[in-house]
PDB file of N, CA and C in Angstrom:
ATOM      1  N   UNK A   1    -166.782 -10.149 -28.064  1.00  0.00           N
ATOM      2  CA  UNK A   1    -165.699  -9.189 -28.019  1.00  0.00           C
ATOM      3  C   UNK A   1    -166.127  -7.865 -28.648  1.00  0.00           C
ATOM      4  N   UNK A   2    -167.048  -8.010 -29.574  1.00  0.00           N
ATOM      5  CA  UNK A   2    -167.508  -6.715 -30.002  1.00  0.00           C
ATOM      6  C   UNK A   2    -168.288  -5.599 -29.726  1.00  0.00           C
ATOM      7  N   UNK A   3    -169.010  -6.438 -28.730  1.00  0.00           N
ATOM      8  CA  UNK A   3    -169.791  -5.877 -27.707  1.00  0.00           C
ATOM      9  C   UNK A   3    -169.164  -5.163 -27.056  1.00  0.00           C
ATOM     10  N   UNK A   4    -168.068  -5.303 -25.922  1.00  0.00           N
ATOM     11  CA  UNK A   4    -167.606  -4.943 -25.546  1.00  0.00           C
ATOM     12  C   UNK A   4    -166.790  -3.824 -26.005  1.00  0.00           C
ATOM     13  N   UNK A   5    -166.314  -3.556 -27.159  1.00  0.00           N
ATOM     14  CA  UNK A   5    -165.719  -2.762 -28.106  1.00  0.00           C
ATOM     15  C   UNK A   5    -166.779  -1.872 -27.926  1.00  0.00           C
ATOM     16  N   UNK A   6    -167.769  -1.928 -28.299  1.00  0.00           N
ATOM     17  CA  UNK A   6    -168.729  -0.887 -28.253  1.00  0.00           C
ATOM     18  C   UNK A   6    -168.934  -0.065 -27.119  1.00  0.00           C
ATOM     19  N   UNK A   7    -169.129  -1.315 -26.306  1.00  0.00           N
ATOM     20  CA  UNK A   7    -169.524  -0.754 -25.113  1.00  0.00           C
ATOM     21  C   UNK A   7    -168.317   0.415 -24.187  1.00  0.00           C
ATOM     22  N   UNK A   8    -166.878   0.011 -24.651  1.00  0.00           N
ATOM     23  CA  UNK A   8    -166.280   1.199 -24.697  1.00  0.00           C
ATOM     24  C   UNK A   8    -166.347   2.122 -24.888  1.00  0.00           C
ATOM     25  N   UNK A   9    -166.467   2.278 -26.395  1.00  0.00           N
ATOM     26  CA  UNK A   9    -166.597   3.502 -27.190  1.00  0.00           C
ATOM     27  C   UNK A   9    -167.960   4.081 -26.677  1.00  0.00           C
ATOM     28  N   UNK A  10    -168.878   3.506 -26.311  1.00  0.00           N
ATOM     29  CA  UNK A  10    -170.216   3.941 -25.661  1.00  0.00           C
ATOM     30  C   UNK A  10    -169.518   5.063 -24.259  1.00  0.00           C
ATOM     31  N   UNK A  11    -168.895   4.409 -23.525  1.00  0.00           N
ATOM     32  CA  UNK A  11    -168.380   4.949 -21.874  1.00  0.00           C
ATOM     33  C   UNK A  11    -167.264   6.039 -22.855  1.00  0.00           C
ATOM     34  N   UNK A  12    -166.798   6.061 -23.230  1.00  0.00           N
ATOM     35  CA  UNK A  12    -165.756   7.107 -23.891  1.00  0.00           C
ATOM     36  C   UNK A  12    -166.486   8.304 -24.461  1.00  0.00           C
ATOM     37  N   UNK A  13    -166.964   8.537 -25.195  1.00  0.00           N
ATOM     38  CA  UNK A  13    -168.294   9.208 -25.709  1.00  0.00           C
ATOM     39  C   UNK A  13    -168.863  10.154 -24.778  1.00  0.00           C
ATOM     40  N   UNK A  14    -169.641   8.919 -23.698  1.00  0.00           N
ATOM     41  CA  UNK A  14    -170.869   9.522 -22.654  1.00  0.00           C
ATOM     42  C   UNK A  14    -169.783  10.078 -21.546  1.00  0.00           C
ATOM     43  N   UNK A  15    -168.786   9.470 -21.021  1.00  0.00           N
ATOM     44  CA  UNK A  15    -167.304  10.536 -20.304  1.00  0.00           C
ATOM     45  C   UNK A  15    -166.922  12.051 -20.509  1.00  0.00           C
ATOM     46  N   UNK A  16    -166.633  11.890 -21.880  1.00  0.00           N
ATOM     47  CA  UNK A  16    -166.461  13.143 -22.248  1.00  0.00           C
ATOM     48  C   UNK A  16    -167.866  14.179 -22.755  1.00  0.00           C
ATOM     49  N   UNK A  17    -168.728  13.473 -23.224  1.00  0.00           N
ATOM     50  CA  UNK A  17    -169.958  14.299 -22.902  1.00  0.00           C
ATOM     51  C   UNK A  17    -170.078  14.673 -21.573  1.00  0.00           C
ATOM     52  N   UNK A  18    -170.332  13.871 -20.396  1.00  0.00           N
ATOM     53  CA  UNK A  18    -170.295  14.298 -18.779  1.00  0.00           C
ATOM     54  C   UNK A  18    -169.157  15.200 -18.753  1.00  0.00           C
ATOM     55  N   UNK A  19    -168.277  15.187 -19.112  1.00  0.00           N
ATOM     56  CA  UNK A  19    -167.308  15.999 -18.863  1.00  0.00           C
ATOM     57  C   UNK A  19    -167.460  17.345 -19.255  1.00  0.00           C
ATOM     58  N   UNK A  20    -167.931  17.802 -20.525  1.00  0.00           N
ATOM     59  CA  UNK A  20    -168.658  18.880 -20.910  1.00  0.00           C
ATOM     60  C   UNK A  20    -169.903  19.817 -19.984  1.00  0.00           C
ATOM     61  N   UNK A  21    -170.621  18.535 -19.718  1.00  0.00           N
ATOM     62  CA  UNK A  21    -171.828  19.162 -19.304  1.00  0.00           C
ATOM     63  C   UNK A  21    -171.443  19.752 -17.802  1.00  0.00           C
ATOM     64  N   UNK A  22    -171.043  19.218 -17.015  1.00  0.00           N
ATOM     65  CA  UNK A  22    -170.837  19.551 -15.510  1.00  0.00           C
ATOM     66  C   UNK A  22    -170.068  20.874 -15.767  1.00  0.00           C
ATOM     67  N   UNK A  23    -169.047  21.365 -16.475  1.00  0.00           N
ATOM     68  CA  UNK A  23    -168.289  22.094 -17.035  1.00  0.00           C
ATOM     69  C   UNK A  23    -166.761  21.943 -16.255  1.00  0.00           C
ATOM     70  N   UNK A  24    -165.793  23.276 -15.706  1.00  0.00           N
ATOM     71  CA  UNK A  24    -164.724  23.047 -15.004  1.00  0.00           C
ATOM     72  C   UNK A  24    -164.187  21.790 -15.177  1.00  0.00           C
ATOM     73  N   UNK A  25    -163.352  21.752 -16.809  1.00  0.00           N
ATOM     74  CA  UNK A  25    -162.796  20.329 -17.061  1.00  0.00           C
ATOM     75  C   UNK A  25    -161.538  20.816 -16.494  1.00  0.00           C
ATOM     76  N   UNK A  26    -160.622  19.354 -16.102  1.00  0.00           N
ATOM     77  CA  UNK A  26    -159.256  19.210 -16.027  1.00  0.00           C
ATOM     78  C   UNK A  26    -158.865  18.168 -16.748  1.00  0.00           C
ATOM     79  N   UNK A  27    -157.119  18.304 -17.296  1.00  0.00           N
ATOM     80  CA  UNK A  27    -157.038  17.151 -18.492  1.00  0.00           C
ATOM     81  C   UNK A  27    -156.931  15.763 -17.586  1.00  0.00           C
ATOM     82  N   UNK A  28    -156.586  15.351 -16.285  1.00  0.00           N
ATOM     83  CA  UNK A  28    -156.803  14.182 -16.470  1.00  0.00           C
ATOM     84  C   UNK A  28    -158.013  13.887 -16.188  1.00  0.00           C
ATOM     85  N   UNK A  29    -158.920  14.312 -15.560  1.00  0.00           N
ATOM     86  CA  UNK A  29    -160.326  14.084 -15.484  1.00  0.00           C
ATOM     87  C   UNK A  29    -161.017  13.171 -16.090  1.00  0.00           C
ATOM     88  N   UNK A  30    -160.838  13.339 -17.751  1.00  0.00           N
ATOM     89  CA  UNK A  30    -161.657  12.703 -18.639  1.00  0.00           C
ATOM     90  C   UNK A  30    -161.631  11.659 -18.617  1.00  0.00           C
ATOM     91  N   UNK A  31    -160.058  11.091 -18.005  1.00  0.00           N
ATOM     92  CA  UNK A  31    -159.829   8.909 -18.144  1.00  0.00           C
ATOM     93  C   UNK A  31    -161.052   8.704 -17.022  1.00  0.00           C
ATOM     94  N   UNK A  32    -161.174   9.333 -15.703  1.00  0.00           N
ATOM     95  CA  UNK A  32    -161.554   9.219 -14.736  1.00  0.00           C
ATOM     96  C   UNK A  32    -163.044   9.259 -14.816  1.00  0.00           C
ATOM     97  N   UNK A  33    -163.989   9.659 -15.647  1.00  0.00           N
ATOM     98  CA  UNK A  33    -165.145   9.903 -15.793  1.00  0.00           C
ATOM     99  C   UNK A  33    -165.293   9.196 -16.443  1.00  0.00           C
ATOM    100  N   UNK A  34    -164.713   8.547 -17.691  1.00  0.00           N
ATOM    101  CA  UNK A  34    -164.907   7.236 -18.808  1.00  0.00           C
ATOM    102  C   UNK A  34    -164.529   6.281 -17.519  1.00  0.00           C
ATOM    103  N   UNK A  35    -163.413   5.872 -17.104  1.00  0.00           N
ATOM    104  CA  UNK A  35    -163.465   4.552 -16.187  1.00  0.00           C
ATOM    105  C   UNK A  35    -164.824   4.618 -15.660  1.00  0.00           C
ATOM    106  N   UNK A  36    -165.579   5.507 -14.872  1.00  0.00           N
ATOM    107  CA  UNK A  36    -166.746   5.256 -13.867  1.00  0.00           C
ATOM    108  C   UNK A  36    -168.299   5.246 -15.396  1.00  0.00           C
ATOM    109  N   UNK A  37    -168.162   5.599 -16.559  1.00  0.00           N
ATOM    110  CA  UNK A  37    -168.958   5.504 -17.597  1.00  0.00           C
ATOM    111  C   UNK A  37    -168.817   4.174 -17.998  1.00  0.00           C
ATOM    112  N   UNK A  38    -168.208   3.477 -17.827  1.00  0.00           N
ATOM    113  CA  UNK A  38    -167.707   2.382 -18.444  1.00  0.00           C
ATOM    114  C   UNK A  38    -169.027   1.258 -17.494  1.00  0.00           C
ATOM    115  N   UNK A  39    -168.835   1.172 -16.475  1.00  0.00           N
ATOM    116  CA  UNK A  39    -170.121   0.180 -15.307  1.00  0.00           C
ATOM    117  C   UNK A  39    -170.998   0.872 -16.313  1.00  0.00           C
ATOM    118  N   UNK A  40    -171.498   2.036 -15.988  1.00  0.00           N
ATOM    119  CA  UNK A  40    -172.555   2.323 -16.416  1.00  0.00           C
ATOM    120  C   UNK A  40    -173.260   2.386 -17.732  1.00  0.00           C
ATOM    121  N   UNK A  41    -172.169   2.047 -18.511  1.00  0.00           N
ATOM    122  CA  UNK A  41    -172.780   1.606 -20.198  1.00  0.00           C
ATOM    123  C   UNK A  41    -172.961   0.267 -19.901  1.00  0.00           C
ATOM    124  N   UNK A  42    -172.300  -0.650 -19.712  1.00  0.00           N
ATOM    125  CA  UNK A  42    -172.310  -1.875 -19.397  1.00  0.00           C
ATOM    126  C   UNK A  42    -173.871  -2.453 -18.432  1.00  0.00           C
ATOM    127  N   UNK A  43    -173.784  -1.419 -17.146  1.00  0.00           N
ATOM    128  CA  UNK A  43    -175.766  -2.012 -16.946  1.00  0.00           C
ATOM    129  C   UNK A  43    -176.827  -1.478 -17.671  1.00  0.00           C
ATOM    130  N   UNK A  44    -176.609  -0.082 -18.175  1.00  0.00           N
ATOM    131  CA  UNK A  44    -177.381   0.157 -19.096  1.00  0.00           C
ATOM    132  C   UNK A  44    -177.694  -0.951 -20.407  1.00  0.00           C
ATOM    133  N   UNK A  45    -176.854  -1.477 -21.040  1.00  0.00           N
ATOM    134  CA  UNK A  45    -177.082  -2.341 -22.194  1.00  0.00           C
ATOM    135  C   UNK A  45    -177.762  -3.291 -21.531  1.00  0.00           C
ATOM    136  N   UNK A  46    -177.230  -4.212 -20.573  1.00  0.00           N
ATOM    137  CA  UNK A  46    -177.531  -5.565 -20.024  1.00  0.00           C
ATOM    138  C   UNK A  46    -179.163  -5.453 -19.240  1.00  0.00           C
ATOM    139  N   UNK A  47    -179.703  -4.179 -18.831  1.00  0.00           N
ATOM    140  CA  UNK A  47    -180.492  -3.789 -17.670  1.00  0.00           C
ATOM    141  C   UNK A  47    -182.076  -4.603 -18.309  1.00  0.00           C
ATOM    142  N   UNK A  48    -182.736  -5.777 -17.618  1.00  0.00           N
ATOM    143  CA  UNK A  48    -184.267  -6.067 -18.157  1.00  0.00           C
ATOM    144  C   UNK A  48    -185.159  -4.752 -18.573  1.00  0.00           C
ATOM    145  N   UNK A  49    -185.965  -4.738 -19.315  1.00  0.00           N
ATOM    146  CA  UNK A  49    -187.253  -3.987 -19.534  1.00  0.00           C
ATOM    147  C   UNK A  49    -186.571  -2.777 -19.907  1.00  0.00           C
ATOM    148  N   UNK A  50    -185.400  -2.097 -19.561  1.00  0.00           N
ATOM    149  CA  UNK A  50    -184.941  -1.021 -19.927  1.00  0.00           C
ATOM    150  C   UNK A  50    -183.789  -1.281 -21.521  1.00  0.00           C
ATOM    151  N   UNK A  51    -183.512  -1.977 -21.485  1.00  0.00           N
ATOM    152  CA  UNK A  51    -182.591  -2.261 -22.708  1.00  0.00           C
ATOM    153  C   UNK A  51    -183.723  -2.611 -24.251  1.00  0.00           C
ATOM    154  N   UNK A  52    -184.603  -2.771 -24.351  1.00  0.00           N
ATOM    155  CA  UNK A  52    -186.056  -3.342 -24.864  1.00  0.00           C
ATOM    156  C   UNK A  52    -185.614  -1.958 -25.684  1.00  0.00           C
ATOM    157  N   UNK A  53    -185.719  -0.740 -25.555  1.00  0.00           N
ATOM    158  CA  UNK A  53    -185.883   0.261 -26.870  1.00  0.00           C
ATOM    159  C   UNK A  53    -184.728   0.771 -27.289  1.00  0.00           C
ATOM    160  N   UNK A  54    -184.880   1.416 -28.795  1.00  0.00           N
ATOM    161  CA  UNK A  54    -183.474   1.901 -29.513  1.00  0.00           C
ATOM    162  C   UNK A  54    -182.911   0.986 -29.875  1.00  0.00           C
ATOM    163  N   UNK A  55    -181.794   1.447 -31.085  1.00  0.00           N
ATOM    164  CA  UNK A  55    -181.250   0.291 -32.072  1.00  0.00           C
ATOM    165  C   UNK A  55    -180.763  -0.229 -31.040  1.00  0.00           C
ATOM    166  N   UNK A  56    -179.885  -1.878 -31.761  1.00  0.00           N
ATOM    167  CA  UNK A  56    -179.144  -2.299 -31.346  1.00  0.00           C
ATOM    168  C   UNK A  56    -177.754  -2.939 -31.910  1.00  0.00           C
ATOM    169  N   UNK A  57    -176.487  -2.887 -31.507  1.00  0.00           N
ATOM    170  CA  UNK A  57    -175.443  -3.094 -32.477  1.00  0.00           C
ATOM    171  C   UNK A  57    -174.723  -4.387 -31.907  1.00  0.00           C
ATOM    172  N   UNK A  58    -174.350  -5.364 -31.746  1.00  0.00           N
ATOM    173  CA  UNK A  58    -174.073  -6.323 -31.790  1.00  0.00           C
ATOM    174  C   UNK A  58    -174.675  -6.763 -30.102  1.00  0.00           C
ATOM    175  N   UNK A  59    -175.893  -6.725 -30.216  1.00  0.00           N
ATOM    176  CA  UNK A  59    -176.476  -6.926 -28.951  1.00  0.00           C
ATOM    177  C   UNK A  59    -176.742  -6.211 -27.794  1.00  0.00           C
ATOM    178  N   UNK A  60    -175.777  -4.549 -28.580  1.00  0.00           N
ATOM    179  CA  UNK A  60    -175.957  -3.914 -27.507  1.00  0.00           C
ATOM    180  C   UNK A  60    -176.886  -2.835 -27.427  1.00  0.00           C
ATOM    181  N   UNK A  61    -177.715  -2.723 -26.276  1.00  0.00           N
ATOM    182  CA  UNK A  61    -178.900  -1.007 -26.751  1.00  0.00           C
ATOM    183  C   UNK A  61    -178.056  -0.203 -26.446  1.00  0.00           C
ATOM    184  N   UNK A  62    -177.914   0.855 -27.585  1.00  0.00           N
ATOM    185  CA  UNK A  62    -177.333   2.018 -27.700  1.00  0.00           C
ATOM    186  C   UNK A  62    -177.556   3.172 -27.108  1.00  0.00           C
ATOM    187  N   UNK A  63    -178.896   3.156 -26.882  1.00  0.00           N
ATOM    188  CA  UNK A  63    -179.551   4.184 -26.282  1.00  0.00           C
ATOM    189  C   UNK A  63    -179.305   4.203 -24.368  1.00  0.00           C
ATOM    190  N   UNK A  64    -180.061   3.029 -24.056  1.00  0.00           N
ATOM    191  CA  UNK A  64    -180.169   2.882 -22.997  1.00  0.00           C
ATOM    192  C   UNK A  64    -178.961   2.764 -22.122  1.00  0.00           C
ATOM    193  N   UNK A  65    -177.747   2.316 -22.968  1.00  0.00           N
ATOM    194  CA  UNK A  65    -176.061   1.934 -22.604  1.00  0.00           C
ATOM    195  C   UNK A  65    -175.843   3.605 -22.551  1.00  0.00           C
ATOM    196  N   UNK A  66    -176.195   4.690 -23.990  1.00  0.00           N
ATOM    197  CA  UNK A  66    -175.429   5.535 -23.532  1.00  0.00           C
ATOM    198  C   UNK A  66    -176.330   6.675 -22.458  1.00  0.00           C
ATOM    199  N   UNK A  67    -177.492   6.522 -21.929  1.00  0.00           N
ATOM    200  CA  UNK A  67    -178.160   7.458 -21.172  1.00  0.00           C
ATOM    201  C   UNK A  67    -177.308   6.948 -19.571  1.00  0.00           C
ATOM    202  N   UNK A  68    -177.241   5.341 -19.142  1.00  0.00           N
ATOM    203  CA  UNK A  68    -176.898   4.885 -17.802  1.00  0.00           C
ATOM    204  C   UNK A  68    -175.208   5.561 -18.033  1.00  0.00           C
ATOM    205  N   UNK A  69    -174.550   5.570 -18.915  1.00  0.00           N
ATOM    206  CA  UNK A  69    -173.575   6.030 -18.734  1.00  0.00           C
ATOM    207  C   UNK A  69    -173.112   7.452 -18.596  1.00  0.00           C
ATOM    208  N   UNK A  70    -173.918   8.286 -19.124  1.00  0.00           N
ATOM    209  CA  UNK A  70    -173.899   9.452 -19.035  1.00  0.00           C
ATOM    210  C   UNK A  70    -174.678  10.178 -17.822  1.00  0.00           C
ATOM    211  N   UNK A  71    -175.262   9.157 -16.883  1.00  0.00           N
ATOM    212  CA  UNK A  71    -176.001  10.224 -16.172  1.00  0.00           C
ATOM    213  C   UNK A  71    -174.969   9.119 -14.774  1.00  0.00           C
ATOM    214  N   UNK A  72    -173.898   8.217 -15.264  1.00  0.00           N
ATOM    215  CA  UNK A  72    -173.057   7.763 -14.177  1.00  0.00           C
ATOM    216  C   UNK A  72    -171.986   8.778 -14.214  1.00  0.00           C
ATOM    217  N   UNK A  73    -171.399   9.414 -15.290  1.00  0.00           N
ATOM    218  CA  UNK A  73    -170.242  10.523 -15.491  1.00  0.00           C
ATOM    219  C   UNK A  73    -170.824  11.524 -14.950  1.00  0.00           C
ATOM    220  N   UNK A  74    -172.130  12.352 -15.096  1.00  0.00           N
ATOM    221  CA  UNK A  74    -172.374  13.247 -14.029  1.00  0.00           C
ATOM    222  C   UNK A  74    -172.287  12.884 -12.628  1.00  0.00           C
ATOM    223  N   UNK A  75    -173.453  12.260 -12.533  1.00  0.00           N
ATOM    224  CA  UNK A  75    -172.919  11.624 -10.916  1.00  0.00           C
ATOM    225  C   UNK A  75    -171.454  11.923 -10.430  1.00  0.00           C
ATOM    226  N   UNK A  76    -170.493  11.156 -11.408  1.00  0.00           N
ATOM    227  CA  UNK A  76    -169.367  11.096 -10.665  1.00  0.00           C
ATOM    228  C   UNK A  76    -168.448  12.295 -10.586  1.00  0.00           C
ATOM    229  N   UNK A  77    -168.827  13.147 -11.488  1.00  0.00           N
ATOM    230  CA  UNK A  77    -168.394  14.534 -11.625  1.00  0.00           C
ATOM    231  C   UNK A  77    -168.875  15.372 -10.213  1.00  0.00           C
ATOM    232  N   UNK A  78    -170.303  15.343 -10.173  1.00  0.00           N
ATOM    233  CA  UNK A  78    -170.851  16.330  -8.823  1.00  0.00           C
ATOM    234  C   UNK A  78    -170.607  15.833  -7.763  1.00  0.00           C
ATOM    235  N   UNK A  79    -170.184  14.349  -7.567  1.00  0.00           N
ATOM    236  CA  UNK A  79    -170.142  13.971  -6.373  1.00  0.00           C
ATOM    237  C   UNK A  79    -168.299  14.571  -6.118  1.00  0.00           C
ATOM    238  N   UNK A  80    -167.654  14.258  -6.854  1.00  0.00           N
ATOM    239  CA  UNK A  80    -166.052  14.917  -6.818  1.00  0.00           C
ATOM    240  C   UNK A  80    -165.994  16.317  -6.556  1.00  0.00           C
ATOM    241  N   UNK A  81    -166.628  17.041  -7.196  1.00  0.00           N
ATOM    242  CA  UNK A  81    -167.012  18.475  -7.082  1.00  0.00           C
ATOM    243  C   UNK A  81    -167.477  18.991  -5.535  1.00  0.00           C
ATOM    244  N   UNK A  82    -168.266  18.269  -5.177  1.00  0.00           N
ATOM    245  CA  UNK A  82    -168.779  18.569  -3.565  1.00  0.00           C
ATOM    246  C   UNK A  82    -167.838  18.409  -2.778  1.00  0.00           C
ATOM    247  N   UNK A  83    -167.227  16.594  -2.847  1.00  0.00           N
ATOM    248  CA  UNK A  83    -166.203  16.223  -2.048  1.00  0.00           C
ATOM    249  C   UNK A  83    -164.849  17.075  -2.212  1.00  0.00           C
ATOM    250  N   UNK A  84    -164.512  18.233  -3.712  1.00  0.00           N
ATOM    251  CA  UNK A  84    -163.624  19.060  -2.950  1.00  0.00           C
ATOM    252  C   UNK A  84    -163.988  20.598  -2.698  1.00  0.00           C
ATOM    253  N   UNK A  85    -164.911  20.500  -2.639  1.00  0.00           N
ATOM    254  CA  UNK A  85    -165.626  21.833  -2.058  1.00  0.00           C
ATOM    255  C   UNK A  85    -165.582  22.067  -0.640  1.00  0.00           C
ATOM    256  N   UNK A  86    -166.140  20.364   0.213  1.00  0.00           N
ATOM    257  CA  UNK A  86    -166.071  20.124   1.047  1.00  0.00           C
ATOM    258  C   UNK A  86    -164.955  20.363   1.961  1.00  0.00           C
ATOM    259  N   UNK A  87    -163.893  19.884   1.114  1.00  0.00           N
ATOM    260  CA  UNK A  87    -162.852  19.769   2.191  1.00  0.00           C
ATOM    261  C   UNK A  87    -161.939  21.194   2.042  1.00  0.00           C
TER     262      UNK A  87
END
């Protein structure tokens, strides 16, 4: 269970960091970029050969949980961004 706790606060964190970096925030945005950070802390921690470096807090790599999550909140930021550019 604690893991998981973390691994929240990991996707919450790396969300609103993505949210920063892409820039053009809106307030509900941020739940929306943590929900899609959230997978991506989660394979980041769990991922073979990649989870191996950086601390770890109740099993989870910190590092590697918060890089997959933060480069899933961009993703999901530019891909939203295009799709309403697009239309």
């Amino acid at each position: 269970m604690g893991g998981f706790i973390i691994t929240i606060i990991i996707a919450l964190i790396a969300g609103w960091l993505g949210n920063s970096i892409t820039g053009k925030q809106m307030s509900g945005d941020i739940w929306g970029v943590c929900v899609v950070a959230l997978p991506g802390a989660w394979i980041g921690a769990y991922m073979p050969y990649f989870n191996t470096f950086g601390p770890k807090l109740m099993d989870i790599a910190l590092i590697p949980a918060f890089l997959c999550a933060l480069v899933a909140a961009v993703i999901f930021k530019v891909v939203r961004r295009v799709a309403k550019q697009a239309s």
